[in-house]
PDB file of N, CA and C in Angstrom:
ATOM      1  N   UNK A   1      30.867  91.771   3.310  1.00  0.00           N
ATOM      2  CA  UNK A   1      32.105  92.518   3.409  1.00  0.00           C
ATOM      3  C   UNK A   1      32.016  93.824   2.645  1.00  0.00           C
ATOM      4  N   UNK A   2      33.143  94.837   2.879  1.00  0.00           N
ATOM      5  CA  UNK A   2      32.502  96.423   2.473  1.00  0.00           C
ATOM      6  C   UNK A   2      33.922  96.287   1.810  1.00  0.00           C
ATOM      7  N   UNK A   3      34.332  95.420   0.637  1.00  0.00           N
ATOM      8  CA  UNK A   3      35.509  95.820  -0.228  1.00  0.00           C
ATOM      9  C   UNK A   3      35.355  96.713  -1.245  1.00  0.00           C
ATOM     10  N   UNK A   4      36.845  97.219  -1.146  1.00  0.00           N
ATOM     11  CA  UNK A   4      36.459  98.808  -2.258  1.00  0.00           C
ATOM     12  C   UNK A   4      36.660  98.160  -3.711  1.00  0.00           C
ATOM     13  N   UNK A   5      35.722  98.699  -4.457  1.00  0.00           N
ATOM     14  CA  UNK A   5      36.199  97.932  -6.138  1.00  0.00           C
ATOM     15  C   UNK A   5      37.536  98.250  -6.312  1.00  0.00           C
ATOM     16  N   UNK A   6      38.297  97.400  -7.273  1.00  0.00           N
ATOM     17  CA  UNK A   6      39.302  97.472  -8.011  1.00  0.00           C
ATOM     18  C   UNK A   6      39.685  99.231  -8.392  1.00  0.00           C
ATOM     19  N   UNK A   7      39.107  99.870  -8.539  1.00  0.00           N
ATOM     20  CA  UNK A   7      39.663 101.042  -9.662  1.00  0.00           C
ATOM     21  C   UNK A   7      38.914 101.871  -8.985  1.00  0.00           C
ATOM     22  N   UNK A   8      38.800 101.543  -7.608  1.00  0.00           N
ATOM     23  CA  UNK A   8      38.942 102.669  -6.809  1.00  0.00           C
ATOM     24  C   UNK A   8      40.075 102.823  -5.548  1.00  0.00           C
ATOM     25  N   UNK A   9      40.782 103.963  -5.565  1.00  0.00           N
ATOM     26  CA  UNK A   9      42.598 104.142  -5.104  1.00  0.00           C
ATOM     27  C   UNK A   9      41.993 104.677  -3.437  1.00  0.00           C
ATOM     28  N   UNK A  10      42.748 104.231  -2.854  1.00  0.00           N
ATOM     29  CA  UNK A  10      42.352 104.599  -0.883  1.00  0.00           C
ATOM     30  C   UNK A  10      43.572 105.872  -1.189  1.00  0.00           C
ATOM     31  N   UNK A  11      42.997 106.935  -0.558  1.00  0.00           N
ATOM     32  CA  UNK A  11      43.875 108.122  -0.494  1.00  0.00           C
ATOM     33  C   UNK A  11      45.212 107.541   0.249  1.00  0.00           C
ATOM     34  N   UNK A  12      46.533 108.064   0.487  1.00  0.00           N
ATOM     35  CA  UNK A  12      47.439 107.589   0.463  1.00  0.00           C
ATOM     36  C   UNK A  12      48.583 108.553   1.716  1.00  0.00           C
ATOM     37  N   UNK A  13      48.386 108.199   2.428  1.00  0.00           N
ATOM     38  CA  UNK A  13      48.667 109.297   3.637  1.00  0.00           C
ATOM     39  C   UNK A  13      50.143 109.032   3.601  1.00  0.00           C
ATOM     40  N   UNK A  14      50.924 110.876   4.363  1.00  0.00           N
ATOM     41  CA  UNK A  14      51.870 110.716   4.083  1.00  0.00           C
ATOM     42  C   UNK A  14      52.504 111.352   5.399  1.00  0.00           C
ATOM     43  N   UNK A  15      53.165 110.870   6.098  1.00  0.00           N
ATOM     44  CA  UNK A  15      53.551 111.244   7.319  1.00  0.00           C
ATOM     45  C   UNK A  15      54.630 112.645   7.087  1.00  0.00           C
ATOM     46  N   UNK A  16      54.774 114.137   7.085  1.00  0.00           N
ATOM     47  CA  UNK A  16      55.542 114.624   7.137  1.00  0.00           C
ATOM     48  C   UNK A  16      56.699 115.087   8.598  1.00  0.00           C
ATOM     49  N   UNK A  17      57.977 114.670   8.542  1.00  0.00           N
ATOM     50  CA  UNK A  17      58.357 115.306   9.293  1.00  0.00           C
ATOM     51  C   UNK A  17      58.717 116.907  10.107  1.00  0.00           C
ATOM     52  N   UNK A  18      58.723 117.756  11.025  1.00  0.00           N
ATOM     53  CA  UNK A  18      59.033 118.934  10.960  1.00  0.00           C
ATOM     54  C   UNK A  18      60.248 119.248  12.005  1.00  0.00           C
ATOM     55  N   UNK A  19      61.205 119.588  11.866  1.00  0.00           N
ATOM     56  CA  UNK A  19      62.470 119.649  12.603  1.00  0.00           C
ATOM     57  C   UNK A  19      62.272 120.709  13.980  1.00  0.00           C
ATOM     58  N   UNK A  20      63.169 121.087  14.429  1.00  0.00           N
ATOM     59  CA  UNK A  20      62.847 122.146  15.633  1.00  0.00           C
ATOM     60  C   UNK A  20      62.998 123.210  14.515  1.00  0.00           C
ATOM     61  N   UNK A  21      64.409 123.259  13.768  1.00  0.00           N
ATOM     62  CA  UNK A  21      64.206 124.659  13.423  1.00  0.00           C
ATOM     63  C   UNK A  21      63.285 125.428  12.385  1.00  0.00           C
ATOM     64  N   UNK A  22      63.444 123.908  11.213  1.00  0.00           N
ATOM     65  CA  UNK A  22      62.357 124.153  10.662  1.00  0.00           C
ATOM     66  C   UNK A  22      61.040 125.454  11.401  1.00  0.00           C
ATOM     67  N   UNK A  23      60.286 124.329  12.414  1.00  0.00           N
ATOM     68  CA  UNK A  23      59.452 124.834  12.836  1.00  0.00           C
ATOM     69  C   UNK A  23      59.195 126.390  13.486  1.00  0.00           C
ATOM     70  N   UNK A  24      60.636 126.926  13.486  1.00  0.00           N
ATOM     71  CA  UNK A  24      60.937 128.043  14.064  1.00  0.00           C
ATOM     72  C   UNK A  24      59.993 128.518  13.308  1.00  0.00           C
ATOM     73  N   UNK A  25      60.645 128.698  12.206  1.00  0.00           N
ATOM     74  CA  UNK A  25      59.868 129.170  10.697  1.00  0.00           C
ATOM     75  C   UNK A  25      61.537 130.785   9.743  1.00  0.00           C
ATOM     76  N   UNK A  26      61.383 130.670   9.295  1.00  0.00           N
ATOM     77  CA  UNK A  26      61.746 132.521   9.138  1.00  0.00           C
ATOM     78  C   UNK A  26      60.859 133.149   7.953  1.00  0.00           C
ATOM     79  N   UNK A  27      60.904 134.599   8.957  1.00  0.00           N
ATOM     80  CA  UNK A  27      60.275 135.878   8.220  1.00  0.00           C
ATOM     81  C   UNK A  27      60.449 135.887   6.957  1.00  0.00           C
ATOM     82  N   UNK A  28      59.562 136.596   6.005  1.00  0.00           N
ATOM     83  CA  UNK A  28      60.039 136.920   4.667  1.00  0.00           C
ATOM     84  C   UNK A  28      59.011 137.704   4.188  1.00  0.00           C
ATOM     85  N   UNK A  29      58.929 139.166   3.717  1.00  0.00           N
ATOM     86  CA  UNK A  29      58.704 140.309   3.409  1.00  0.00           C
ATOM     87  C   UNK A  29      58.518 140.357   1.714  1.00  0.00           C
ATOM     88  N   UNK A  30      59.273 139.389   1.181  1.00  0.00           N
ATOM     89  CA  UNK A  30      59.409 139.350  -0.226  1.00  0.00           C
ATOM     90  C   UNK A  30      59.617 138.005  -1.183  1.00  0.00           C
ATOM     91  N   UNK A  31      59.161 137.848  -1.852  1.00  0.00           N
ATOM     92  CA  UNK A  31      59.714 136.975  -2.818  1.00  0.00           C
ATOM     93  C   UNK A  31      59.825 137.254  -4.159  1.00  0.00           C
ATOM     94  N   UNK A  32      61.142 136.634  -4.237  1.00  0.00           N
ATOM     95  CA  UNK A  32      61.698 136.625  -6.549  1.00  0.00           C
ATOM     96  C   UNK A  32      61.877 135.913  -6.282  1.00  0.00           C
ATOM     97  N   UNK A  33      60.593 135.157  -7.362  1.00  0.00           N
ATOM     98  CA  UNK A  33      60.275 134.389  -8.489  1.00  0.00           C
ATOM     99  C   UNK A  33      61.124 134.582  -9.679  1.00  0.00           C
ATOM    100  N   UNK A  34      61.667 133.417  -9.927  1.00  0.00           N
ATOM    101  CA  UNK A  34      62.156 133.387 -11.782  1.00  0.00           C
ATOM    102  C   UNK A  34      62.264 132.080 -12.263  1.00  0.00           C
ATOM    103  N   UNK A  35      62.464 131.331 -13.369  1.00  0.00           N
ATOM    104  CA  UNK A  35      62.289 130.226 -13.871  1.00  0.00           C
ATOM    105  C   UNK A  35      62.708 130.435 -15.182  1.00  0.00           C
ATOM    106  N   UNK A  36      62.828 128.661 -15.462  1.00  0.00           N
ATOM    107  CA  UNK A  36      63.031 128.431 -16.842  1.00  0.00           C
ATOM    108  C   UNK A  36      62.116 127.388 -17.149  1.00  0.00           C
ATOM    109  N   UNK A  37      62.833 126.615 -17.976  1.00  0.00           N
ATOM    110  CA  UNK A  37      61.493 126.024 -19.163  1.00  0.00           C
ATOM    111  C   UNK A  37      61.036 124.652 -17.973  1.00  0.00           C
ATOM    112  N   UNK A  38      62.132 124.596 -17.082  1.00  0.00           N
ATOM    113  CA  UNK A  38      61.878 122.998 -16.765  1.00  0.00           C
ATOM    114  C   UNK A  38      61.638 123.002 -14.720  1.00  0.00           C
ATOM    115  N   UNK A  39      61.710 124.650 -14.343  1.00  0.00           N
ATOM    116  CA  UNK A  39      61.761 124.783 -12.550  1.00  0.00           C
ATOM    117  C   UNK A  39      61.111 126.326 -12.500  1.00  0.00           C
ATOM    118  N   UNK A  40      60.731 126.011 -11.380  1.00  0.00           N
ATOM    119  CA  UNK A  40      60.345 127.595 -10.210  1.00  0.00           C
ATOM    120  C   UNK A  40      61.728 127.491  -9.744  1.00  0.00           C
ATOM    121  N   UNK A  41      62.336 128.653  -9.315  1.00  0.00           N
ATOM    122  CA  UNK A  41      63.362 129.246  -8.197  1.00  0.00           C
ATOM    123  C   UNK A  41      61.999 130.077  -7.341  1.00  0.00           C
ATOM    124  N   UNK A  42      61.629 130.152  -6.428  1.00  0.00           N
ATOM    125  CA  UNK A  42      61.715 131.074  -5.279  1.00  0.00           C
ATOM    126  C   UNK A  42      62.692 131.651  -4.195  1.00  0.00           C
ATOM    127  N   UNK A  43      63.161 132.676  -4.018  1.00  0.00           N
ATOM    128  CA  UNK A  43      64.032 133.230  -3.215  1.00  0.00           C
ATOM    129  C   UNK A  43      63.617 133.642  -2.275  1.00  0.00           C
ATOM    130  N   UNK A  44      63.278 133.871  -1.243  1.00  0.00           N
ATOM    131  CA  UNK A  44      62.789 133.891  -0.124  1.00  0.00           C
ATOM    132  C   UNK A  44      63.613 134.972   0.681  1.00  0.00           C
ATOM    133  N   UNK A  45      63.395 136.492   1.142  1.00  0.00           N
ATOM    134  CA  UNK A  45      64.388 137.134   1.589  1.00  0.00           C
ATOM    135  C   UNK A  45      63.290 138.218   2.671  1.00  0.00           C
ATOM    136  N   UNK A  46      63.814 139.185   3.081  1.00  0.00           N
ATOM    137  CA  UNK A  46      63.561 140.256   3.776  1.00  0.00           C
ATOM    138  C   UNK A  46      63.754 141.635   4.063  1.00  0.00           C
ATOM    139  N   UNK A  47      63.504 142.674   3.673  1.00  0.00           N
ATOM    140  CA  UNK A  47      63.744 143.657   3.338  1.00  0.00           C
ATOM    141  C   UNK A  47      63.305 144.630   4.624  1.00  0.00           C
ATOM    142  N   UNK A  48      64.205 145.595   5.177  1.00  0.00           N
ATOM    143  CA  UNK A  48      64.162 146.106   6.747  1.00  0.00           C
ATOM    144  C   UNK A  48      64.457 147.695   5.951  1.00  0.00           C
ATOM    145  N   UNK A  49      63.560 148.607   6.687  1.00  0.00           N
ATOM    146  CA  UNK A  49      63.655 149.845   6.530  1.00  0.00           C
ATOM    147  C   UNK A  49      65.091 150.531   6.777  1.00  0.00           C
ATOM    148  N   UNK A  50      65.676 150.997   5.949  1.00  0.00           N
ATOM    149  CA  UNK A  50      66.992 151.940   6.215  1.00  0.00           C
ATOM    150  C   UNK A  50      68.641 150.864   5.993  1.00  0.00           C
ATOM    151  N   UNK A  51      68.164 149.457   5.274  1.00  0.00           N
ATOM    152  CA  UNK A  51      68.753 148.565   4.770  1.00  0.00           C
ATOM    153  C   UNK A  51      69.018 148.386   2.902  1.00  0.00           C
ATOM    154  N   UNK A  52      69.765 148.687   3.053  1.00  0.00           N
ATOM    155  CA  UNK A  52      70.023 149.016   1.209  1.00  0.00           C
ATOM    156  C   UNK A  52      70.084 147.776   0.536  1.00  0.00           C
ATOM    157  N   UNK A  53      70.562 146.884   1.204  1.00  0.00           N
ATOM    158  CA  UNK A  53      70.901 144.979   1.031  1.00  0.00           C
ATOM    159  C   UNK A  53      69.977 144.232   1.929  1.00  0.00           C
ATOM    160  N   UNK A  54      69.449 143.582   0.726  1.00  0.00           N
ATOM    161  CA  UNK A  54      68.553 142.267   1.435  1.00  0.00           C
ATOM    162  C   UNK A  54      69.555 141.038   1.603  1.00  0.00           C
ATOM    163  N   UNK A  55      69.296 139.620   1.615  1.00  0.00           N
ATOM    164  CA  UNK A  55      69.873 138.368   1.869  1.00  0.00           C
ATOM    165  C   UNK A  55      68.485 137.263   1.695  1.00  0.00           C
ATOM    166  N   UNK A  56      68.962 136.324   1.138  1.00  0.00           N
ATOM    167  CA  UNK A  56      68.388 135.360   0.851  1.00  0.00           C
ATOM    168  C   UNK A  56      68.241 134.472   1.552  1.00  0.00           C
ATOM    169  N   UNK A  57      67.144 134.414   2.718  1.00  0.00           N
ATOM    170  CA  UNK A  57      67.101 133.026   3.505  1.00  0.00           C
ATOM    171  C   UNK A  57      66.569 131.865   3.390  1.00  0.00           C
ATOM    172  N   UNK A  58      65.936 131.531   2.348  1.00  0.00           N
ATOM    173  CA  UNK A  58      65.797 130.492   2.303  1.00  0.00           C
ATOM    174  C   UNK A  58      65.376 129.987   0.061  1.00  0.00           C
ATOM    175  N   UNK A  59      65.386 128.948  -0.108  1.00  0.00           N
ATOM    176  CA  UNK A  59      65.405 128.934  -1.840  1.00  0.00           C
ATOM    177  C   UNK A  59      65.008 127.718  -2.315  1.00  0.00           C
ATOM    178  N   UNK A  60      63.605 127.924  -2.751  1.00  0.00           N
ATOM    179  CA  UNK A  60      63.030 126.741  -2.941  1.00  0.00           C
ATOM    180  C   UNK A  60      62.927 126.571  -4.208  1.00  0.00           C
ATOM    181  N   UNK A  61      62.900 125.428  -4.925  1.00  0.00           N
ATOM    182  CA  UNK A  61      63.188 124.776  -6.583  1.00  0.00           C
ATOM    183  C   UNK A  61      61.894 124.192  -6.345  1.00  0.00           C
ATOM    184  N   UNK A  62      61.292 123.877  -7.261  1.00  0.00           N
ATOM    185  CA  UNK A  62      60.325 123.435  -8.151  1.00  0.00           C
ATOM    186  C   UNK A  62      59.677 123.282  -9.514  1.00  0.00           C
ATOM    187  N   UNK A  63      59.046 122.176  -9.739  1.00  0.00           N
ATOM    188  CA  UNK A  63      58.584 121.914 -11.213  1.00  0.00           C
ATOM    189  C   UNK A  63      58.235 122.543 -11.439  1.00  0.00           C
ATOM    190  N   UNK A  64      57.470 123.210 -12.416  1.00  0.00           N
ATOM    191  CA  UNK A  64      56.286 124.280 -13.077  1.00  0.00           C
ATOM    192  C   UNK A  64      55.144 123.634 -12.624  1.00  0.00           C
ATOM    193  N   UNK A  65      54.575 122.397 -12.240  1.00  0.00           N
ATOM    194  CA  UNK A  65      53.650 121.633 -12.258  1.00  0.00           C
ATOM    195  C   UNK A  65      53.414 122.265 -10.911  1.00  0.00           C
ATOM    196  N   UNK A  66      54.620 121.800  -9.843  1.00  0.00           N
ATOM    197  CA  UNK A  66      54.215 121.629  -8.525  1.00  0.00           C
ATOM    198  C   UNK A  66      53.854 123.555  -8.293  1.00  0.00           C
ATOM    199  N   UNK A  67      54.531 124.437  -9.075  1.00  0.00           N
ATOM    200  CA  UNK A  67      54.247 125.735  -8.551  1.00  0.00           C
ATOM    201  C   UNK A  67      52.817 126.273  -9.024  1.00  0.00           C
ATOM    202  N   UNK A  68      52.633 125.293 -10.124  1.00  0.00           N
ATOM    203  CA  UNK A  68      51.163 125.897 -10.124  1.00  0.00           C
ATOM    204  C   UNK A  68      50.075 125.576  -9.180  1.00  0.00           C
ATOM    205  N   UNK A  69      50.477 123.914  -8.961  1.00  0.00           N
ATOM    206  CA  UNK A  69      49.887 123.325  -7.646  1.00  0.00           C
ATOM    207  C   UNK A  69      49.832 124.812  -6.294  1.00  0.00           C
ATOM    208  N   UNK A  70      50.843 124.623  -6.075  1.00  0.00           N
ATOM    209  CA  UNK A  70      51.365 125.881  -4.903  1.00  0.00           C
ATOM    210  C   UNK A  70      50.382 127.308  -5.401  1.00  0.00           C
ATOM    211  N   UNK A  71      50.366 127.465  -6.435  1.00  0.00           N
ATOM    212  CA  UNK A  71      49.880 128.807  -6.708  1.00  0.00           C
ATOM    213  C   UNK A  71      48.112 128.625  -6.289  1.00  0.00           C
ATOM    214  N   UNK A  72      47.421 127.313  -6.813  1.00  0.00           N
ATOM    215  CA  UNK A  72      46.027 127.323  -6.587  1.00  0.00           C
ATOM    216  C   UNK A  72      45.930 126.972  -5.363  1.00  0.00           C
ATOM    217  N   UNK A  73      47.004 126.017  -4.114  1.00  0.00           N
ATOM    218  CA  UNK A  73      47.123 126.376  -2.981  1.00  0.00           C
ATOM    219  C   UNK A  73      46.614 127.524  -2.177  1.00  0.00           C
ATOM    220  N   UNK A  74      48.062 128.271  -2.544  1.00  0.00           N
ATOM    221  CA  UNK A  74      47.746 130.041  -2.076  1.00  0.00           C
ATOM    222  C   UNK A  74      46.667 130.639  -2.432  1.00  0.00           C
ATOM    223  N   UNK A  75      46.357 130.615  -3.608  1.00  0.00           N
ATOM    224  CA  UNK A  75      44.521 131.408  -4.146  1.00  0.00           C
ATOM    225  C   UNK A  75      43.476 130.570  -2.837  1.00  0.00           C
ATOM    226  N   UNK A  76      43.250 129.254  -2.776  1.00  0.00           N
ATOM    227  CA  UNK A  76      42.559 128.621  -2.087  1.00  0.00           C
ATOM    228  C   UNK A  76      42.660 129.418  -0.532  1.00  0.00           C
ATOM    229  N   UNK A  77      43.700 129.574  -0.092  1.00  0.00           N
ATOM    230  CA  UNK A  77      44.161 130.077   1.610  1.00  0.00           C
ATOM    231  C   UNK A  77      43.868 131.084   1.884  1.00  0.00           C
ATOM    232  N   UNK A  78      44.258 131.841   0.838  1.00  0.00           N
ATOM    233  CA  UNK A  78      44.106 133.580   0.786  1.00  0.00           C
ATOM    234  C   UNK A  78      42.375 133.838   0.963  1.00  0.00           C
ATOM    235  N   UNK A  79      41.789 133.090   0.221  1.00  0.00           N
ATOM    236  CA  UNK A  79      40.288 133.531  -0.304  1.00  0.00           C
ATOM    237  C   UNK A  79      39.883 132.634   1.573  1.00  0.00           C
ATOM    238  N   UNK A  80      40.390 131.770   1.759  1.00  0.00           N
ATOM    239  CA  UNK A  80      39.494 131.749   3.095  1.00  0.00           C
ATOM    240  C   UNK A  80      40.011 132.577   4.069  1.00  0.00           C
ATOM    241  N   UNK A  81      41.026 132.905   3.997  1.00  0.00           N
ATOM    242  CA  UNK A  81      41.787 133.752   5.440  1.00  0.00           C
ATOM    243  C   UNK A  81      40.800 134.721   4.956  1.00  0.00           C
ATOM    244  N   UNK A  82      40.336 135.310   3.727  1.00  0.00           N
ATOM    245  CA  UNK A  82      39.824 136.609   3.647  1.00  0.00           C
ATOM    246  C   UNK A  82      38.549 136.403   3.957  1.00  0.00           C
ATOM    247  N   UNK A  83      38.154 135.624   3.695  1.00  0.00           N
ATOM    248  CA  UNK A  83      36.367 134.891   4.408  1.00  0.00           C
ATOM    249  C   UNK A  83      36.498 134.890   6.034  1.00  0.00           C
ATOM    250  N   UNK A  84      37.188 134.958   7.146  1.00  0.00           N
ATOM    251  CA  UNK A  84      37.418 134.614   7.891  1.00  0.00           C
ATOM    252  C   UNK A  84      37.507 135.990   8.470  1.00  0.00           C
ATOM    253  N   UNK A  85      38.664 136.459   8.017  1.00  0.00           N
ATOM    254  CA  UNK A  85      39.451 137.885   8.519  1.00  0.00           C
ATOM    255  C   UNK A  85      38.846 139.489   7.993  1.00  0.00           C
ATOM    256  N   UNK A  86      38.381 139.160   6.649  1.00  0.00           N
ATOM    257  CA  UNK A  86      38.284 139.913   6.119  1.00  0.00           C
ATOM    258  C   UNK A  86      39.373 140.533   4.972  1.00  0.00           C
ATOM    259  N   UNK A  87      39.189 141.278   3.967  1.00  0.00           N
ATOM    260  CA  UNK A  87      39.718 141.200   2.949  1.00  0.00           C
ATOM    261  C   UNK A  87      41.144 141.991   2.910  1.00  0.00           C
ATOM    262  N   UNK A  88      42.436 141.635   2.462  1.00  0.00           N
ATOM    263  CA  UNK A  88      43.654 141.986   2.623  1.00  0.00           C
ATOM    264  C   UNK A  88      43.769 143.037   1.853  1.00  0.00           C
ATOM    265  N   UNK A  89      44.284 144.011   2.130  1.00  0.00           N
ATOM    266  CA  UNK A  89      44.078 145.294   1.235  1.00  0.00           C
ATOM    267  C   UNK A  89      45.722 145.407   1.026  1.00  0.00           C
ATOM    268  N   UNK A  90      45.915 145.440  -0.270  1.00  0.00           N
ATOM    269  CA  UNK A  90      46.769 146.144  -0.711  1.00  0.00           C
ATOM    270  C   UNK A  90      48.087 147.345  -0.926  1.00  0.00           C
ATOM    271  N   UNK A  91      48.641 147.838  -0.563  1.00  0.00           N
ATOM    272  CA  UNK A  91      49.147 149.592  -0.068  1.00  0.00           C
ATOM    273  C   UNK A  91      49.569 149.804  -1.581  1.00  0.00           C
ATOM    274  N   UNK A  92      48.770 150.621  -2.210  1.00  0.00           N
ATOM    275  CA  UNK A  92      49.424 151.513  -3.316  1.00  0.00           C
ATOM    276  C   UNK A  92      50.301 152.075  -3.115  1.00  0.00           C
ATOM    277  N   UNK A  93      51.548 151.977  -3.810  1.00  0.00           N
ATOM    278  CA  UNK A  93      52.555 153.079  -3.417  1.00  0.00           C
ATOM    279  C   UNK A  93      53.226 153.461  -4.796  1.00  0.00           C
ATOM    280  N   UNK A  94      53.338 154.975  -4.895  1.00  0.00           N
ATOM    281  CA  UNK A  94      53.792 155.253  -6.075  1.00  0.00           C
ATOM    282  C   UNK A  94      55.363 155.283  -6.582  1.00  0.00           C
ATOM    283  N   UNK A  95      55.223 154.891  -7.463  1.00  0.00           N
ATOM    284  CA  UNK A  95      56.236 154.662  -8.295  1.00  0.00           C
ATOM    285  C   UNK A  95      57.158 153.042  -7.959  1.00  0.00           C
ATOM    286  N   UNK A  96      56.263 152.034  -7.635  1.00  0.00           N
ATOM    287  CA  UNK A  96      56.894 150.978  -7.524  1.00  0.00           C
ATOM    288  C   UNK A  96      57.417 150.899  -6.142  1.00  0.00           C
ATOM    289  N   UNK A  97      57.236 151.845  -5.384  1.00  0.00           N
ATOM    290  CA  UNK A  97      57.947 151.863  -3.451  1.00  0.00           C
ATOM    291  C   UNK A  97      57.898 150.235  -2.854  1.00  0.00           C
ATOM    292  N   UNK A  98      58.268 149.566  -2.499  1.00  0.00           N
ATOM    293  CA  UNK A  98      58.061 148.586  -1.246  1.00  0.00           C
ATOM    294  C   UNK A  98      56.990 148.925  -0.432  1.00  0.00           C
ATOM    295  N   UNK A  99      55.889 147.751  -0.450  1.00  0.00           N
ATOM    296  CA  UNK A  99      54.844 148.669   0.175  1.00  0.00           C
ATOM    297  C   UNK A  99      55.185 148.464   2.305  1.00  0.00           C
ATOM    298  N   UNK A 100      54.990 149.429   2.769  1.00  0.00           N
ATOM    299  CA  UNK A 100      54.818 149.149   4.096  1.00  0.00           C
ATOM    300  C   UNK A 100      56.261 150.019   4.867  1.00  0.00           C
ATOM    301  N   UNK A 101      56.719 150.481   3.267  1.00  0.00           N
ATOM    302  CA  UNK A 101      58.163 151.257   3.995  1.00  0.00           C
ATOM    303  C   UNK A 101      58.152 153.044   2.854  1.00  0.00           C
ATOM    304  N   UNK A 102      58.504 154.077   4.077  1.00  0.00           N
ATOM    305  CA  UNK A 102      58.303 155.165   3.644  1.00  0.00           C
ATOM    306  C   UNK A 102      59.218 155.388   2.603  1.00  0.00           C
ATOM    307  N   UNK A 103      59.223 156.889   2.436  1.00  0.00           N
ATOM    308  CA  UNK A 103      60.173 157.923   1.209  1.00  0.00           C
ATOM    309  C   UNK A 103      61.939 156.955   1.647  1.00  0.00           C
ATOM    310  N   UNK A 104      62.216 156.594   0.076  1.00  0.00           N
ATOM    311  CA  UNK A 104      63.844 155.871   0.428  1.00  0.00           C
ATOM    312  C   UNK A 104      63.715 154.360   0.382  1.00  0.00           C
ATOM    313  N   UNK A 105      62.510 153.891   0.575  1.00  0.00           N
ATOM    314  CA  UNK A 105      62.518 152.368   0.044  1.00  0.00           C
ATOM    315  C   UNK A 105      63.029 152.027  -0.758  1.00  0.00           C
ATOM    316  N   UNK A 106      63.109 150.654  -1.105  1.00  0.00           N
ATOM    317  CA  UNK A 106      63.554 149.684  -2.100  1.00  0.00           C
ATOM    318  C   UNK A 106      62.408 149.784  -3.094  1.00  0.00           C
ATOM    319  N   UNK A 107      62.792 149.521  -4.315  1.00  0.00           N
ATOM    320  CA  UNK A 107      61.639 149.858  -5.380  1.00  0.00           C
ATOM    321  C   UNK A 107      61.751 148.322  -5.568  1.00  0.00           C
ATOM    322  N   UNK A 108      60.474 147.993  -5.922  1.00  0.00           N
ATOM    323  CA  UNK A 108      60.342 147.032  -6.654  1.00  0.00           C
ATOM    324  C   UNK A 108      60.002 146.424  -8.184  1.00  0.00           C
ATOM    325  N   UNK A 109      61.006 145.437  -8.970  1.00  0.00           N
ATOM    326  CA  UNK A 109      61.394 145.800 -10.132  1.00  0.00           C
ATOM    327  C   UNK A 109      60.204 144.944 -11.230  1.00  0.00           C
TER     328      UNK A 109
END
């Protein structure tokens, strides 16, 4: 017989559900980040050229644990999309501009 020793754990699968709208997905151009001693807030919003007011669509809470999880996530994704695609470049823009939107943007703080 091929039994697994004691003090070794069988990975532990986890069925996620995904809704219709969910799956839609929505856009988002930006995120603020802020926290305290014990959560992540992410705010999740979108910022449109010649729009003075953003809106918050969507707002996700988390541990500090799970956002760091999330953070070596994203490093992990990024570095292969860029293996894949090639490397994501940046837009310098001076004086703090929103990158991807001309003279009159939203600055970022």
């Amino acid at each position: 017989m091929n039994e697994q020793p004691n003090n070794e754990q069988q990975p532990q699968q986890i069925n996620i559900e995904l809704g219709e709208a969910e799956a839609e997905g929505i856009y988002s151009n930006l995120a603020i980040i802020s926290h305290s001693p014990a959560e992540f807030i992410i705010d999740f919003t979108r910022i449109l050229p010649g729009i003075a007011k953003g809106k918050v669509h969507a707002r996700i809470i988390m541990t500090a644990q799970h956002a760091k999880l999330l953070m070596q996530a994203m490093i992990d994704n990024v570095s292969r999309f860029e293996q894949q695609y090639g490397e994501i470049v940046l837009e310098q823009r001076p004086g703090g501009l929103f990158p991807g939107f001309g003279p009159g943007s939203p600055k970022i703080n």
